[in-house]
Protein backbone atom coordinates (compact mmCIF):
# COMPACT_ATOMS: atom_id res chain seq x y z
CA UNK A 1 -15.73 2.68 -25.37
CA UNK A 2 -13.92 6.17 -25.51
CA UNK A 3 -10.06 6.25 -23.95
CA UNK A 4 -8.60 9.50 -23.62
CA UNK A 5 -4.78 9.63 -23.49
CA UNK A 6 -3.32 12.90 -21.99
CA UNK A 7 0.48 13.62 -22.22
CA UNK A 8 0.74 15.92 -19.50
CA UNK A 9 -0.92 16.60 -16.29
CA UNK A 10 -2.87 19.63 -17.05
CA UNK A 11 -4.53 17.85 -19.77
CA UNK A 12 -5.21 14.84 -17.48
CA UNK A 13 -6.91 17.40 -14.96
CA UNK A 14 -8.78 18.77 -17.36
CA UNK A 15 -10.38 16.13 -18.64
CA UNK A 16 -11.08 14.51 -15.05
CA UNK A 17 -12.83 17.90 -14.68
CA UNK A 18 -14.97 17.94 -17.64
CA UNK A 19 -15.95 14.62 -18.06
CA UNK A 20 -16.62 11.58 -16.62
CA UNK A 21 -13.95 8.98 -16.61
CA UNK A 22 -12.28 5.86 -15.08
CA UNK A 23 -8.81 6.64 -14.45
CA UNK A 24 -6.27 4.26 -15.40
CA UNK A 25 -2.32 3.24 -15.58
CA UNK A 26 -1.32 -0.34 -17.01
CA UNK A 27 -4.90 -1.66 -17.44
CA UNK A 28 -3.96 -4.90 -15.87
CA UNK A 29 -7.35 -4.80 -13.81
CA UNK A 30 -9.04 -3.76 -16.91
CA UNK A 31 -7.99 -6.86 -19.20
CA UNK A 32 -10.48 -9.01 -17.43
CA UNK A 33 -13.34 -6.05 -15.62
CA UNK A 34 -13.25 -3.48 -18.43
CA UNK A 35 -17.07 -2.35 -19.54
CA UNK A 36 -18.95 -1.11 -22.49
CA UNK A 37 -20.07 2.40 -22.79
CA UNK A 38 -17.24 3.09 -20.39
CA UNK A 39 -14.82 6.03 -21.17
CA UNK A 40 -11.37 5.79 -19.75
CA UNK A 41 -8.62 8.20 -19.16
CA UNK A 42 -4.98 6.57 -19.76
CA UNK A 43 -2.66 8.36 -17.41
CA UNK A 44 0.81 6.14 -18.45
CA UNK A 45 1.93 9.20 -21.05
CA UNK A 46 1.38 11.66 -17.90
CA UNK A 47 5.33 12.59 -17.47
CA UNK A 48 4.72 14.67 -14.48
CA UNK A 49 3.20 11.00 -13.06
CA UNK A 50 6.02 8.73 -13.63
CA UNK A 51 8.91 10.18 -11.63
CA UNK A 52 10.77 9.17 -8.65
CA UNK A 53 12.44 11.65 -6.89
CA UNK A 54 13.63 12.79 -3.18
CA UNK A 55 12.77 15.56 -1.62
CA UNK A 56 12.20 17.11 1.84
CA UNK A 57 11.45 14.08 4.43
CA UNK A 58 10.02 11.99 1.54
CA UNK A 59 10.27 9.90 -1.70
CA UNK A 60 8.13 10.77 -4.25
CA UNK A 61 6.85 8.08 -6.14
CA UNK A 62 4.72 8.80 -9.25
CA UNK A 63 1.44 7.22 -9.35
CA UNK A 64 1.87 6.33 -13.12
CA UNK A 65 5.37 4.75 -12.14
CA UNK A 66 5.46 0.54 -13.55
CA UNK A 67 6.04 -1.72 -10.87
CA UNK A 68 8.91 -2.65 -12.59
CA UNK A 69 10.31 1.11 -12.77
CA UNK A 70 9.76 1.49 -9.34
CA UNK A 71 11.96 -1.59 -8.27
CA UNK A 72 15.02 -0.84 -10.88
CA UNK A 73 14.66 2.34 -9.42
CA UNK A 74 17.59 3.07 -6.34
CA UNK A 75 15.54 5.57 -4.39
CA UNK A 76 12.99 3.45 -3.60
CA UNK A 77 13.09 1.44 -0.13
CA UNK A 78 13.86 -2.36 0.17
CA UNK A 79 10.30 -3.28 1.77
CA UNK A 80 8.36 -2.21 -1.13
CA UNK A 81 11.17 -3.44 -3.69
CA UNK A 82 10.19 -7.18 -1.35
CA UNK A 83 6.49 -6.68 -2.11
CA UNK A 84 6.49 -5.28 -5.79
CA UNK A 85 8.65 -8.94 -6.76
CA UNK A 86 6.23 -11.14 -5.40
CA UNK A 87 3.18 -9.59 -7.96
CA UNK A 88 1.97 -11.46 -10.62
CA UNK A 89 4.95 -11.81 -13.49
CA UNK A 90 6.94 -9.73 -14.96
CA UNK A 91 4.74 -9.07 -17.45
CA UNK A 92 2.27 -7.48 -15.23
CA UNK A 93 4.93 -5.71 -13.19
CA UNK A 94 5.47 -4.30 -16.54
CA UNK A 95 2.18 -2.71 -16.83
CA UNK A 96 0.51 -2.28 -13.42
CA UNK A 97 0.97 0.64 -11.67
CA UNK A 98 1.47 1.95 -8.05
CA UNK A 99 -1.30 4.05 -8.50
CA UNK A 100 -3.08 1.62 -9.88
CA UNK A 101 -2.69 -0.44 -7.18
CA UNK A 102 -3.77 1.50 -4.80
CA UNK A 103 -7.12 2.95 -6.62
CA UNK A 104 -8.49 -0.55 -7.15
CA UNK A 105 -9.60 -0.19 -3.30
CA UNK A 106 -8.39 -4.03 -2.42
CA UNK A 107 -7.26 -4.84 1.14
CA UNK A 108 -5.15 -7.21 -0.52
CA UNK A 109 -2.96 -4.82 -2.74
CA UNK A 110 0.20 -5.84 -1.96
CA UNK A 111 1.83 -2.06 -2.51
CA UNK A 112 -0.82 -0.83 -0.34
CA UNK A 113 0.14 -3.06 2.47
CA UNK A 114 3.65 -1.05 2.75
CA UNK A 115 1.94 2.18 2.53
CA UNK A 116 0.29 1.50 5.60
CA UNK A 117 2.91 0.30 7.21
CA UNK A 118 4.89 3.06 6.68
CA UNK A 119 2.21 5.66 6.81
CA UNK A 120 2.55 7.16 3.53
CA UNK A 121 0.78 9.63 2.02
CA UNK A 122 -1.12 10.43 -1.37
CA UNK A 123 -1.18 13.47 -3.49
CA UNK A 124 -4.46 13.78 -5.02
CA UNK A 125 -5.11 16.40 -7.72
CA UNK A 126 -8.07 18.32 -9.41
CA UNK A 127 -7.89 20.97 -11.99
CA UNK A 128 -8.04 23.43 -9.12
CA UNK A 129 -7.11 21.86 -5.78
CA UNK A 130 -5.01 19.52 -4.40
CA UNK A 131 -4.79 17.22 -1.05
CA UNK A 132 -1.98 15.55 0.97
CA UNK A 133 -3.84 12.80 2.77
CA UNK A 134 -2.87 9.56 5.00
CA UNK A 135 -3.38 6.26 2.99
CA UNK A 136 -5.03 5.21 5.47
CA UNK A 137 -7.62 7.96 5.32
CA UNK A 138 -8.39 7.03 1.82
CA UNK A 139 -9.45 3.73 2.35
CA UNK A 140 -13.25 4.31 3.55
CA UNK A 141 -13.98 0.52 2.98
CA UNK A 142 -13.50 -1.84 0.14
CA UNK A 143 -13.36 -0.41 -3.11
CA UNK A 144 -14.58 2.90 -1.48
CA UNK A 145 -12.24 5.83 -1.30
CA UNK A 146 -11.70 9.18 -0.50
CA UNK A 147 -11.34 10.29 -4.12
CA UNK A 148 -13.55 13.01 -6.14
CA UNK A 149 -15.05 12.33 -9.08
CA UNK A 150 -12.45 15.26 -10.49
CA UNK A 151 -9.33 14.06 -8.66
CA UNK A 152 -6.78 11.72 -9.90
CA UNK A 153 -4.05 10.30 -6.87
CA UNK A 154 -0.60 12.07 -9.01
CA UNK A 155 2.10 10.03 -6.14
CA UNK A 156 2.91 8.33 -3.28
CA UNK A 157 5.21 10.26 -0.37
CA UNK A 158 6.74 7.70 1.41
CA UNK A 159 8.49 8.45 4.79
CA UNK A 160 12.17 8.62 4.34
CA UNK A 161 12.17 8.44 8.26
CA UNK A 162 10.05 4.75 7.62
CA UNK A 163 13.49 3.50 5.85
CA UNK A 164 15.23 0.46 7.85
CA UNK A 165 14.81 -2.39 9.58
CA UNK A 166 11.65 -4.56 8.05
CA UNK A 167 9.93 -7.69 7.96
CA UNK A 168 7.37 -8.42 5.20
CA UNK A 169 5.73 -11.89 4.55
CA UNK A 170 3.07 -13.08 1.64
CA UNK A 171 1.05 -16.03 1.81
CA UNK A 172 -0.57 -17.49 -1.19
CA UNK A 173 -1.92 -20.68 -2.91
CA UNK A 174 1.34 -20.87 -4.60
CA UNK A 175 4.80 -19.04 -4.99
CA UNK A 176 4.42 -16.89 -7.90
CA UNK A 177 1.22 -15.65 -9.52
CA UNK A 178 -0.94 -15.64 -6.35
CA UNK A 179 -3.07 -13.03 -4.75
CA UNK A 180 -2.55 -12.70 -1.39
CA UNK A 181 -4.59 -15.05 1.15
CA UNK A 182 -2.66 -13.33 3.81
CA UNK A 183 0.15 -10.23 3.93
CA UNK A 184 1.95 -8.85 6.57
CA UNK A 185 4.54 -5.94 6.77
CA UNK A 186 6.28 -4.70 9.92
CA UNK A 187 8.60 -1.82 10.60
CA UNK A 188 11.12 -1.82 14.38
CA UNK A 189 13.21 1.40 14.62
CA UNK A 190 15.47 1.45 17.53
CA UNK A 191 17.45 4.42 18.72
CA UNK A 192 20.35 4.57 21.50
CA UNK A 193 18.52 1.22 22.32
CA UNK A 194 15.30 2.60 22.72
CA UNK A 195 12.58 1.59 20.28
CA UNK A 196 11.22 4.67 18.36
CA UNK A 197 8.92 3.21 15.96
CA UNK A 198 7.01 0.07 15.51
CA UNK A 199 4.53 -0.20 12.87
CA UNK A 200 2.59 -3.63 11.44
CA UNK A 201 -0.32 -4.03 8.57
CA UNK A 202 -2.00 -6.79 7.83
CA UNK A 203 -3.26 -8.06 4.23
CA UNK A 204 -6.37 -9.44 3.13
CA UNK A 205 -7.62 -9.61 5.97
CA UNK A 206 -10.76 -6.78 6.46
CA UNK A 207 -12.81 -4.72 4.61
CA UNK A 208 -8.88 -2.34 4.54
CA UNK A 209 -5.47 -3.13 5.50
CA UNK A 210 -5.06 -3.43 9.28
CA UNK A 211 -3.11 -0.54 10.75
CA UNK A 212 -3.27 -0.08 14.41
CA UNK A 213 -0.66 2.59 15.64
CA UNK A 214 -2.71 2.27 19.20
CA UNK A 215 -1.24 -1.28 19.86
CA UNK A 216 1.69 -0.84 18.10
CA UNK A 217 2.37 2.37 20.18
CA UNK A 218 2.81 0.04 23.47
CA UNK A 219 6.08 -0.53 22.61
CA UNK A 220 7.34 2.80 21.19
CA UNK A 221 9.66 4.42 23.89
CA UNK A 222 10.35 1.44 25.51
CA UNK A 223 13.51 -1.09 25.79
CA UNK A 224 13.58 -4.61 24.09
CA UNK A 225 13.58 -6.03 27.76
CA UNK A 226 10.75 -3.27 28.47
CA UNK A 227 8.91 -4.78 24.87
CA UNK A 228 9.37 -8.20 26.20
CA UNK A 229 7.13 -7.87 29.93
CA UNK A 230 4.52 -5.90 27.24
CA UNK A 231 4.68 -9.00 24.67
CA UNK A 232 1.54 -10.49 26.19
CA UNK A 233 -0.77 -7.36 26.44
CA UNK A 234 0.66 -6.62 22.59
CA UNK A 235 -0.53 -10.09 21.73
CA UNK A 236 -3.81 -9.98 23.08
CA UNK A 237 -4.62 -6.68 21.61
CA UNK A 238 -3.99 -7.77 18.06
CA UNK A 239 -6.08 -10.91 19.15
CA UNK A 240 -8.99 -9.12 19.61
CA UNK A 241 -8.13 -6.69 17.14
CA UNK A 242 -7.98 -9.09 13.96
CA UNK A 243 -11.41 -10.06 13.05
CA UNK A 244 -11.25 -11.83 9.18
CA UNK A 245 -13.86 -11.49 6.74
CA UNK A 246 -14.90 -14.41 4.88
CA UNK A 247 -12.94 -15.53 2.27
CA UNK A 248 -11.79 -17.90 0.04
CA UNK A 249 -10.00 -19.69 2.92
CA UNK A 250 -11.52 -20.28 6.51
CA UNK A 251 -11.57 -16.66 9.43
CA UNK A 252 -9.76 -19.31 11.55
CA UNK A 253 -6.89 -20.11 9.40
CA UNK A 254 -6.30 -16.41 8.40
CA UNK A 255 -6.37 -15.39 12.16
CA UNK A 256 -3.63 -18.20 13.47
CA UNK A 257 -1.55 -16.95 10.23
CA UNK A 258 -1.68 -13.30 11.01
CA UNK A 259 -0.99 -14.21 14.92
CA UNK A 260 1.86 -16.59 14.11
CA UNK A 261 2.97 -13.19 11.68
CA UNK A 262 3.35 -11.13 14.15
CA UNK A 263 4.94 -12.93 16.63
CA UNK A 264 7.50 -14.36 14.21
CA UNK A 265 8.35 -10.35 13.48
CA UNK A 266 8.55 -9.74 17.82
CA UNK A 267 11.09 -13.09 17.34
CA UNK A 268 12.99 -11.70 14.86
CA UNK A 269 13.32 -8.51 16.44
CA UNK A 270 14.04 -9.99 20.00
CA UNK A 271 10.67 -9.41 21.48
């Protein structure tokens, strides 16, 4: 096993370009999956990947950033500072990384899950190119992504306009520790008392995180009293919408917790 450890992002490039690698931050995923005759490309000396800064209508979040960093870390949002305390310990949250997180190509990444939600974007770089993408372009399936053998993902942009009111949930076999059996994140944005965005993603659940800005886009433009003669048609939608995959608990169960999710979040919200 070769591991290559770059200290700057040209030299990370370069050596996604020239040979072939598995990208990695903190390793966490590694501990227990890594492989023989595998070489691996250590990005968590890339300083150009672990910042956190604002700029234009985003945060910038560094892909080599430790979950830990990114929760000390004031710029970043409440909803993902909700979701990055419930991983593992803080052991992990030491190591693991948001890019990390993201690349393993789960459906139940937790970080991932407010990505969607908020419709971030990733930066993906190659020694000669790079792409601004939707998360939710990336995710082709699970464990399949939109990533080129020569690209690494550098950072997260996450909406600035995204920032507010939130609901997140996590449901696991137990409080701390767990991976999720079920996630949820939802986002209600109201304006002059009009509601100007409403966004929901559900967790380990499909194949990808659940993002449906079709349904969700019922009740954008519309008054709470408006939202509440839509509820029903909102409902049903979703009904149909979430079909589970087998997993280690039953479709059924996973479907009445993701329905009793979301309608908890309309509650909340006064829908």
């Amino acid at each position: 096993m070769v591991s290559y450890l770059p200290t700057n992002i040209k030299d990370a490039l370069e050596l996604r370009s020239q040979k072939s690698v598995v990208p990695y931050g903190g390793g966490t995923d590694l501990m227990i999956e890594a492989e023989k005759n595998i070489s691996y490309l250590f990005l968590h000396k890339v300083p150009e990947m672990k910042k956190i800064k604002e700029a234009d209508d985003f945060i910038h979040i560094g892909a080599s950033c430790t979950f830990t960093e990114v929760a000390k870390n004031p710029l970043c949002p409440p909803i993902l500072k909700d979701a990055i305390e419930q991983i593992a310990a803080p052991a992990i949250r030491n190591m693991g990384t948001i890019g990390g997180n993201i690349g393993n190509g789960s459906p139940k990444a937790d970080t991932a899950l407010v990505f969607f939600a908020t419709d971030a974007k990733l930066r993906l770089m190659s020694k000669d190119n790079e792409r601004i993408i939707p998360i939710k372009s990336f995710y082709k399936g699970k464990k399949q992504l939109d990533l080129k053998s020569d690209e690494l993902i550098v950072e997260v942009l996450f909406p600035k306009a995204a920032l507010g009111n939130y609901y997140y949930q996590k449901v696991g076999a137990r409080k701390a520790l767990a991976i999720s059996r079920i996630s949820f994140a939802g986002l209600l944005k109201m304006e002059n008392d009009i509601i100007v965005n409403c966004a929901t993603a559900f967790g380990a659940v499909s194949d990808v995180v659940i993002r449906r800005e079709d349904i969700d886009a019922l009740f954008i433009g519309k008054t709470i009293n408006e939202a509440k003669t839509l509820k029903e048609a909102y409902l049903k939608a979703y009904d149909e919408a979430i079909v589970p995959i087998r997993g280690r608990v039953s479709e059924a169960y996973r479907k009445d917790v993701c329905m009793n999710l979301l309608k908890d979040f309309l509650n909340i919200n006064g829908i």
